[in-house]
Protein backbone atom coordinates (compact mmCIF):
# COMPACT_ATOMS: atom_id res chain seq x y z
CA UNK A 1 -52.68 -22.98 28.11
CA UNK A 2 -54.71 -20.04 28.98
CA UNK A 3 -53.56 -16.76 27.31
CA UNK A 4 -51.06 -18.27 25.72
CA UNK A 5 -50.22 -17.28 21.97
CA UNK A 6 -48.99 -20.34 19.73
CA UNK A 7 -45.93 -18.06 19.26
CA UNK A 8 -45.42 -17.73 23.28
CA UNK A 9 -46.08 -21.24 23.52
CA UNK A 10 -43.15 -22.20 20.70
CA UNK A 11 -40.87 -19.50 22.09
CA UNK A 12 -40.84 -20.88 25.70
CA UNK A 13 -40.97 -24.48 24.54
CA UNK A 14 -38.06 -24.04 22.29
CA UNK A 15 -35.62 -23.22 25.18
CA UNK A 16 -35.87 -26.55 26.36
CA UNK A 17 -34.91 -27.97 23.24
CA UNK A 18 -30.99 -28.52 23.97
CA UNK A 19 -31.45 -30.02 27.72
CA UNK A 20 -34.30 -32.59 26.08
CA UNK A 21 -31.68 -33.51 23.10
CA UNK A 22 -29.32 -34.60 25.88
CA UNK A 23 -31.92 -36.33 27.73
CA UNK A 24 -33.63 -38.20 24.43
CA UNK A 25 -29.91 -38.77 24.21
CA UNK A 26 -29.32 -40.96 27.03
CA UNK A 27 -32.31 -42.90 26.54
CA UNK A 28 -31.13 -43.81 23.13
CA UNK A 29 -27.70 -43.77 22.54
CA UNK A 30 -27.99 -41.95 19.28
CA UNK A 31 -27.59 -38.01 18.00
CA UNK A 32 -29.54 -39.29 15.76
CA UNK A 33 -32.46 -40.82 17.03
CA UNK A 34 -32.48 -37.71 19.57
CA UNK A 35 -33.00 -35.05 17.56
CA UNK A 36 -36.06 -36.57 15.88
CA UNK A 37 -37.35 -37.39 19.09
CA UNK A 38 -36.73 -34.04 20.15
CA UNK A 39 -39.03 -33.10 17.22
CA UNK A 40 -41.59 -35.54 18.08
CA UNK A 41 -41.65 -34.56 21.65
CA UNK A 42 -42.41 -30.92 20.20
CA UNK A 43 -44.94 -31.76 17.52
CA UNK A 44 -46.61 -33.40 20.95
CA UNK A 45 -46.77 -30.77 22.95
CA UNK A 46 -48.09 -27.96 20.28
CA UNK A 47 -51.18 -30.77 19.76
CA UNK A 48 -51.52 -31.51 23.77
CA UNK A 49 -50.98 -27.10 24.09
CA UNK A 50 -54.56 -26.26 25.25
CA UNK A 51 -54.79 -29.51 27.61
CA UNK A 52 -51.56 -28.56 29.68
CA UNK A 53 -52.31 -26.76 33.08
CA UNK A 54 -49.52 -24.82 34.74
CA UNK A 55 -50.88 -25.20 37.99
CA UNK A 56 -50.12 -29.05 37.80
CA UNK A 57 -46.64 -29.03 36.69
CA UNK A 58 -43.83 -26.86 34.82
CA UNK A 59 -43.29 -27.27 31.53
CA UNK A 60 -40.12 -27.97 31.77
CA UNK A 61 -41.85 -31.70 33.30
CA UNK A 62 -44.73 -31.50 31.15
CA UNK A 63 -41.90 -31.85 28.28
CA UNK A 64 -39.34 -34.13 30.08
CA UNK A 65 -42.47 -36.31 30.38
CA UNK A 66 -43.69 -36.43 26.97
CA UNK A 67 -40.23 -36.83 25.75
CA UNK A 68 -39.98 -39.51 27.71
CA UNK A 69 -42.87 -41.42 26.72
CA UNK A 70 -41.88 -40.37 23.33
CA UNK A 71 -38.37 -42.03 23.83
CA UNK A 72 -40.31 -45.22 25.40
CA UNK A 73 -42.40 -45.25 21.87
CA UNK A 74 -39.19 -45.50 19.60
CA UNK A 75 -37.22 -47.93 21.67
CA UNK A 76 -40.29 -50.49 21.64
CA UNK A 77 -39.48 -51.25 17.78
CA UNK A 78 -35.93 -50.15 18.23
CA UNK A 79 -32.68 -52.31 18.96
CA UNK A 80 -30.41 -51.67 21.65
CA UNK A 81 -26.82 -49.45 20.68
CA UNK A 82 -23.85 -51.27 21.61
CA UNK A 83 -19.99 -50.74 21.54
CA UNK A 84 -17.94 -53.32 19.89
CA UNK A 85 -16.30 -54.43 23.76
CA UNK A 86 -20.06 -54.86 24.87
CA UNK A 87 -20.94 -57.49 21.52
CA UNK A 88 -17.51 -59.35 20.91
CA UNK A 89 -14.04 -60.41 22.63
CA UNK A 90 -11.00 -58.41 21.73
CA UNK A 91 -9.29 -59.06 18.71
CA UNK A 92 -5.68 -60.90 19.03
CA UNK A 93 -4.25 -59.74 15.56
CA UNK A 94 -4.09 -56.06 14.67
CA UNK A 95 -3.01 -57.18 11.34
CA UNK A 96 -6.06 -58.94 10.57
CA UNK A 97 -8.98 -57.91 8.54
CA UNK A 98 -11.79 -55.84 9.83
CA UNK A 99 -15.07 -57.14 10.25
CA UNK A 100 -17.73 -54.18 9.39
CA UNK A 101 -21.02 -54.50 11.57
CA UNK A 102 -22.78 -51.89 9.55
CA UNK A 103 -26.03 -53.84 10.16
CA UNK A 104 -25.31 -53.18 14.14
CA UNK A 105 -27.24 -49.28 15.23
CA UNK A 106 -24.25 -48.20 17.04
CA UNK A 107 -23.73 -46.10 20.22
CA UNK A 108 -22.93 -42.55 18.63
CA UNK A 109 -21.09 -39.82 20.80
CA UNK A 110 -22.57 -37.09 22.19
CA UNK A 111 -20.97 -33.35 21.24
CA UNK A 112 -20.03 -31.36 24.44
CA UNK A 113 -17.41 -29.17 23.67
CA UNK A 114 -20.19 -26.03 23.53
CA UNK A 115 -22.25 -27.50 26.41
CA UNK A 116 -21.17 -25.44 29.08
CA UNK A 117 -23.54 -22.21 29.65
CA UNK A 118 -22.66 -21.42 33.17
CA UNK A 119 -23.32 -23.58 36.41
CA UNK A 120 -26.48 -23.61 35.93
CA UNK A 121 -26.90 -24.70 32.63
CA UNK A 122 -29.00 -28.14 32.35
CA UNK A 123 -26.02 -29.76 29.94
CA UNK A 124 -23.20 -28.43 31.26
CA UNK A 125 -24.83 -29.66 35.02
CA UNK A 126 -25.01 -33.33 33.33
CA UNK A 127 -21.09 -32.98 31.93
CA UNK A 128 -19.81 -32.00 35.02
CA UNK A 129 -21.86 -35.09 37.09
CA UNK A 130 -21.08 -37.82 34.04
CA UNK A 131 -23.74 -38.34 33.55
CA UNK A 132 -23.38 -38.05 29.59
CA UNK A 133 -19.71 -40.49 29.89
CA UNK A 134 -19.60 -43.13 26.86
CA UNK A 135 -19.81 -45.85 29.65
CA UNK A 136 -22.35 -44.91 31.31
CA UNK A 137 -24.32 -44.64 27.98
CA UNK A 138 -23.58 -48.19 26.92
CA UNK A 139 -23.67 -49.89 29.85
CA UNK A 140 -27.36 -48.19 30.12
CA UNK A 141 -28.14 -49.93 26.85
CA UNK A 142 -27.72 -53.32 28.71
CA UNK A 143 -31.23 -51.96 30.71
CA UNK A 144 -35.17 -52.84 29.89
CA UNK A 145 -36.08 -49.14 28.13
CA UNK A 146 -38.68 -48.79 30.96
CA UNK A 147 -35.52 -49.52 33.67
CA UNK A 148 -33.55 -47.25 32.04
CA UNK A 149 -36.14 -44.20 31.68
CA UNK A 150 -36.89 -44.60 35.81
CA UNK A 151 -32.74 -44.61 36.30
CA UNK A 152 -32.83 -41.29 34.48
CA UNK A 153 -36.18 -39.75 35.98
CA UNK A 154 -34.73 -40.56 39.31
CA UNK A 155 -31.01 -40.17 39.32
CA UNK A 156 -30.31 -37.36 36.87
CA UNK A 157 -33.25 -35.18 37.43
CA UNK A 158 -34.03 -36.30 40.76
CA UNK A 159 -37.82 -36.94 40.20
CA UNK A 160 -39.66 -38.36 43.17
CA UNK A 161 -40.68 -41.98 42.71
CA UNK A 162 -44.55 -41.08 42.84
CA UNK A 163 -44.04 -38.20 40.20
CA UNK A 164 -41.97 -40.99 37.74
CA UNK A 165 -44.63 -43.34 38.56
CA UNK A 166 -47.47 -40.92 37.12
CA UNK A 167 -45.17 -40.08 34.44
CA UNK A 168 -44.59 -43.58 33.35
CA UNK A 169 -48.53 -44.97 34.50
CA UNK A 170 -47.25 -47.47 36.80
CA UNK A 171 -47.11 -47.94 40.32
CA UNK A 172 -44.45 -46.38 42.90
CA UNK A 173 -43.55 -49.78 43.98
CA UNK A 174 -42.89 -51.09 40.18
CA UNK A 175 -40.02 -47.32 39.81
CA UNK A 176 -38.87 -48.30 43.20
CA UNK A 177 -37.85 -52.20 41.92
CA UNK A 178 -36.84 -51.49 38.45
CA UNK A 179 -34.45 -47.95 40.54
CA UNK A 180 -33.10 -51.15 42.51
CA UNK A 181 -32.77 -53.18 39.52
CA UNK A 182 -30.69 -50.78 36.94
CA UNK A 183 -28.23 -49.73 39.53
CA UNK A 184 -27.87 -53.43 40.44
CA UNK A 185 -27.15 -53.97 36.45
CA UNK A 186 -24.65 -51.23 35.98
CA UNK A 187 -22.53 -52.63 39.12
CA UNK A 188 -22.39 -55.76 37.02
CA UNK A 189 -20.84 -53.65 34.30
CA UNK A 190 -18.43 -52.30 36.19
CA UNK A 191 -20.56 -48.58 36.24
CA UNK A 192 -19.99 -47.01 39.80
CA UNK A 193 -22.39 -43.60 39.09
CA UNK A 194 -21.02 -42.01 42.09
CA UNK A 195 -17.26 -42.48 40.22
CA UNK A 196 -18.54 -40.76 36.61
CA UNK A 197 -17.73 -37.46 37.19
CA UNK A 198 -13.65 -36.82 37.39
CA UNK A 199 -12.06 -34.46 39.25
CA UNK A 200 -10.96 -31.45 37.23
CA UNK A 201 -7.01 -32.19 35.88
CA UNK A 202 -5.28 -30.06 33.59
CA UNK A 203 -2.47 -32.70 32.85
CA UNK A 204 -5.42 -34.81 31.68
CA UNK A 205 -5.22 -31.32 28.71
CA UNK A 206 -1.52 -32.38 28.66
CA UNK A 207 -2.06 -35.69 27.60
CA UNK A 208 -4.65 -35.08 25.24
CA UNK A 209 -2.43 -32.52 23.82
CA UNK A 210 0.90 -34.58 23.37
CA UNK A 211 -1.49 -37.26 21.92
CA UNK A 212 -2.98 -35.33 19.36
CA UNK A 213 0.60 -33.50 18.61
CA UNK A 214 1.89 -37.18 17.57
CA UNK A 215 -1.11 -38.22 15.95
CA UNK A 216 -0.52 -35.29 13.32
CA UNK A 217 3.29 -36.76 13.19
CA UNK A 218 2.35 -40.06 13.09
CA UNK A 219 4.72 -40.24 16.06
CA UNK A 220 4.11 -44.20 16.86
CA UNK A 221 6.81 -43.91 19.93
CA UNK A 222 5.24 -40.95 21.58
CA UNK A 223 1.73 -42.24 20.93
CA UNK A 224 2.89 -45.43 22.53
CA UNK A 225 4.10 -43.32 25.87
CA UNK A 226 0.69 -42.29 26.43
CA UNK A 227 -1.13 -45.46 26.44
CA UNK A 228 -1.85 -47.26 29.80
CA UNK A 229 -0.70 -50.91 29.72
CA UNK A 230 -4.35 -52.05 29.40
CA UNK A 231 -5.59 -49.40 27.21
CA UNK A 232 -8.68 -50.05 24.93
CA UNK A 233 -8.96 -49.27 20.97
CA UNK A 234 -12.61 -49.84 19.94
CA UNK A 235 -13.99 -48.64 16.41
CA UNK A 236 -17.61 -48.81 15.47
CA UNK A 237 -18.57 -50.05 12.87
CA UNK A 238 -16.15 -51.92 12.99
CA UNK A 239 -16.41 -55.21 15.66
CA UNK A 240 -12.56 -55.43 15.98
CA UNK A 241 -11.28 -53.79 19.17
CA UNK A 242 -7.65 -54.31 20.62
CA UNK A 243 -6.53 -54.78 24.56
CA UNK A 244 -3.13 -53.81 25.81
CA UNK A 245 -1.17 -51.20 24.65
CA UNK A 246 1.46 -53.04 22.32
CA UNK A 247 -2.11 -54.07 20.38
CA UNK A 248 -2.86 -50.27 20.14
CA UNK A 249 0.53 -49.38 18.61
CA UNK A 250 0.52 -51.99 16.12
CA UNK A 251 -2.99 -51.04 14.79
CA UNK A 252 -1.77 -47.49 14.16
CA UNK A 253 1.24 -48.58 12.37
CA UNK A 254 -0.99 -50.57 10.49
CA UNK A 255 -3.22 -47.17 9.66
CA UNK A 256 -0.33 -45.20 9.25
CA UNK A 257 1.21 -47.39 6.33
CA UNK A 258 -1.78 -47.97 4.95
CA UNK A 259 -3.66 -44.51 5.50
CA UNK A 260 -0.37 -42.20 4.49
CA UNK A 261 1.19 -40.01 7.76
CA UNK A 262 -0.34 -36.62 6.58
CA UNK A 263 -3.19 -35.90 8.92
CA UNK A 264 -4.40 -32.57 10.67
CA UNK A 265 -6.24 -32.73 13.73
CA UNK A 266 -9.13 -30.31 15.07
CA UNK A 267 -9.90 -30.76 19.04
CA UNK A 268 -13.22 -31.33 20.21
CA UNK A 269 -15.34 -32.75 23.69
CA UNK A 270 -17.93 -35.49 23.61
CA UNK A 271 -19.74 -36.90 26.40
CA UNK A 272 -17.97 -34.83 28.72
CA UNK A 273 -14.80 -36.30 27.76
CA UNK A 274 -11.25 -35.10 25.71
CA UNK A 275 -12.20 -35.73 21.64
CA UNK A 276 -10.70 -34.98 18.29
CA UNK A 277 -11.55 -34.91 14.95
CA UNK A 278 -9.17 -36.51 12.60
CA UNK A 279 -8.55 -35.47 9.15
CA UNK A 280 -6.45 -37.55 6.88
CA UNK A 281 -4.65 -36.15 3.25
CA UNK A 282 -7.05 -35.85 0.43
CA UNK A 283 -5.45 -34.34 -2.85
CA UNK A 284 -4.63 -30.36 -1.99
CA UNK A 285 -6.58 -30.90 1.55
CA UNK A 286 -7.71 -33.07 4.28
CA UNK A 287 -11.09 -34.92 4.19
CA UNK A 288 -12.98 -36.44 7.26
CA UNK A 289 -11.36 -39.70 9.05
CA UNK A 290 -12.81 -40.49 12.25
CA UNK A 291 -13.94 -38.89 15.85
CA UNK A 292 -12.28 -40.24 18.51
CA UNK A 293 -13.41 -39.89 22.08
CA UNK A 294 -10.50 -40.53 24.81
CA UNK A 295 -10.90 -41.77 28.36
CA UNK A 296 -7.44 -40.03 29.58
CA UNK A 297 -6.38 -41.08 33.84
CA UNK A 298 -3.34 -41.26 35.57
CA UNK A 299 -1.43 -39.42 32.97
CA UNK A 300 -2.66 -42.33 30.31
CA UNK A 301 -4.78 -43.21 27.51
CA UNK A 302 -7.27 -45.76 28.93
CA UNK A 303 -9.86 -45.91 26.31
CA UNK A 304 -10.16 -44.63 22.56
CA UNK A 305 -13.62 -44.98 20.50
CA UNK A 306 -13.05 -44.26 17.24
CA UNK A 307 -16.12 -43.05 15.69
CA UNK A 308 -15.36 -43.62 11.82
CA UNK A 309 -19.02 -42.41 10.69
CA UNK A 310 -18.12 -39.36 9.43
CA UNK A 311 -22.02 -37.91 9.06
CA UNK A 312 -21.19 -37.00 13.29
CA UNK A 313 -18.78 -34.36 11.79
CA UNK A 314 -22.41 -32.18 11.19
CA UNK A 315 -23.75 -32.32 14.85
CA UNK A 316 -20.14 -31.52 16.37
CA UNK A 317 -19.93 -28.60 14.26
CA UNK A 318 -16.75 -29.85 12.59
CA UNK A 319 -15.70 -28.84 8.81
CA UNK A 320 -16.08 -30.93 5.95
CA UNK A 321 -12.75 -30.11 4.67
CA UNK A 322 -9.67 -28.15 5.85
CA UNK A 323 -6.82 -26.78 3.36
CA UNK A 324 -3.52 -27.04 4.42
CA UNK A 325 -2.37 -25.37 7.63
């Protein structure tokens, strides 16, 4: 870059840094993973500095497509990141043992709840289109890395085909087929892209607030109220997940007795979507439990991940212990 200072070049390369975590993000499925990609794509671009010409392309693509390739890298040594509903069939018995997959790399959420910086912030744009939604994450995980980068390039920042084809070094026909292909795969799994993003709904607050109300009480009828008749409970690590509402209320009894009814409750967003942090009795406070990500329509409950790995409390900004209230 002529003229440009390795400061200038780190201080205009560094505002990119959030968007890229959320698009490192949806290529892998992990906060994780993203963040030292994010890195990576960084450490790139200071080495590649002096070979990048303005006059070619923005930055802001120059870094999209090194993170990209980056992303492309990882994933070639990498397994895919699955929910339990997209491994194993529901679980019949919510009184019967749970069966850790700790060996599985998990989906991980995504925080949101400080995403939005306007209209016309990258982030927030993604919220607001879905494009960050837990199901549309995993059911991107079912796609060829390579399928799943061009469904990205294409669909969420509305690269040309020829420009993802140079990106990617293949040809325009090859984006054009494997475009075809990954929308093809996500109607399979029930992903409609153009029915991510929900209409704004403040009883979907409502809900989310009566939930989390009885959650602290251990309120087992009111939590019950909430849940649609085919709700889903799934709980990485964990492969045990539960169908059907009556299934949901007898797990939570079963936490409840064996977990104690003492629990304080900190709201949150991930992926867009209603979240809260859980926080169960500890001695004189309240130590991590589990994030839970809620898929909340028609006035109902429809889907609850419970993220038990409490090392996401760090990235979502959430305490490592609260005192009593």
């Amino acid at each position: 870059m002529v003229g440009d200072t390795g400061y200038d070049f780190e201080h205009r390369t560094e505002t990119y840094r959030r968007e890229l975590l959320a698009h490192c993000y949806q290529l892998l499925g992990s906060m994780h993973d993203a963040e030292d990609l994010v890195q990576e794509t960084m450490l790139r671009a200071w080495r590649a500095r002096a070979s990048y010409d303005e006059a070619r392309a923005s930055l802001r693509t120059w870094l999209y497509r090194i993170a990209t390739n980056a992303c492309l890298s990882a994933l070639s040594s990498r397994s895919r990141r699955p929910l339990p509903t997209g491994l194993v069939g529901p679980s019949d018995d919510p009184a019967a043992p749970l069966s850790p997959g700790h060996e599985v790399p998990w989906l991980q959420p995504f925080p949101t709840g400080a995403a939005a910086g306007g209209p016309d912030d990258p982030v927030a744009r993604l919220v607001a289109r879905g494009r960050l939604r837990l199901a549309l994450i995993a059911a991107m995980q079912l796609l060829p890395a390579r399928q799943r980068a061009i469904l990205i390039l294409r669909d969420t920042l509305d690269w040309p085909a020829a420009q993802v084809a140079d990106a990617l070094g293949t040809s325009v026909a090859a984006v054009n087929s494997g475009l075809q292909r990954a929308r093809a795969r996500l109607g399979t799994a029930g992903v409609v892209e153009d029915e991510l993003s929900e209409p704004a709904d403040p009883s979907r607050r409502a809900v989310l607030d009566r939930y989390v109300a009885a959650f602290e009480r251990a309120d087992l009828d009111t939590l019950a109220a909430l849940l649609a008749d085919d709700v889903v409970m799934e709980m990485p690590p964990m492969l045990n997940w539960y169908l059907g509402a009556a299934h949901y209320r007898d797990f939570l009894a079963r936490v409840f007795r064996l977990r104690g009814t003492d629990w304080q409750v900190l709201p949150t967003a991930a992926n867009g979507q209603p979240a809260f942090a859980a926080y169960l009795r500890d001695g004189a406070g309240y130590r991590p439990h589990s994030l839970q990500v809620l898929t909340v329509a028609g006035g109902r409950v429809r889907h609850n991940v419970v993220f038990a790995d409490t090392d996401l409390f760090g990235p979502f900004g959430l305490p490592d212990r609260l005192d009593p209230r």
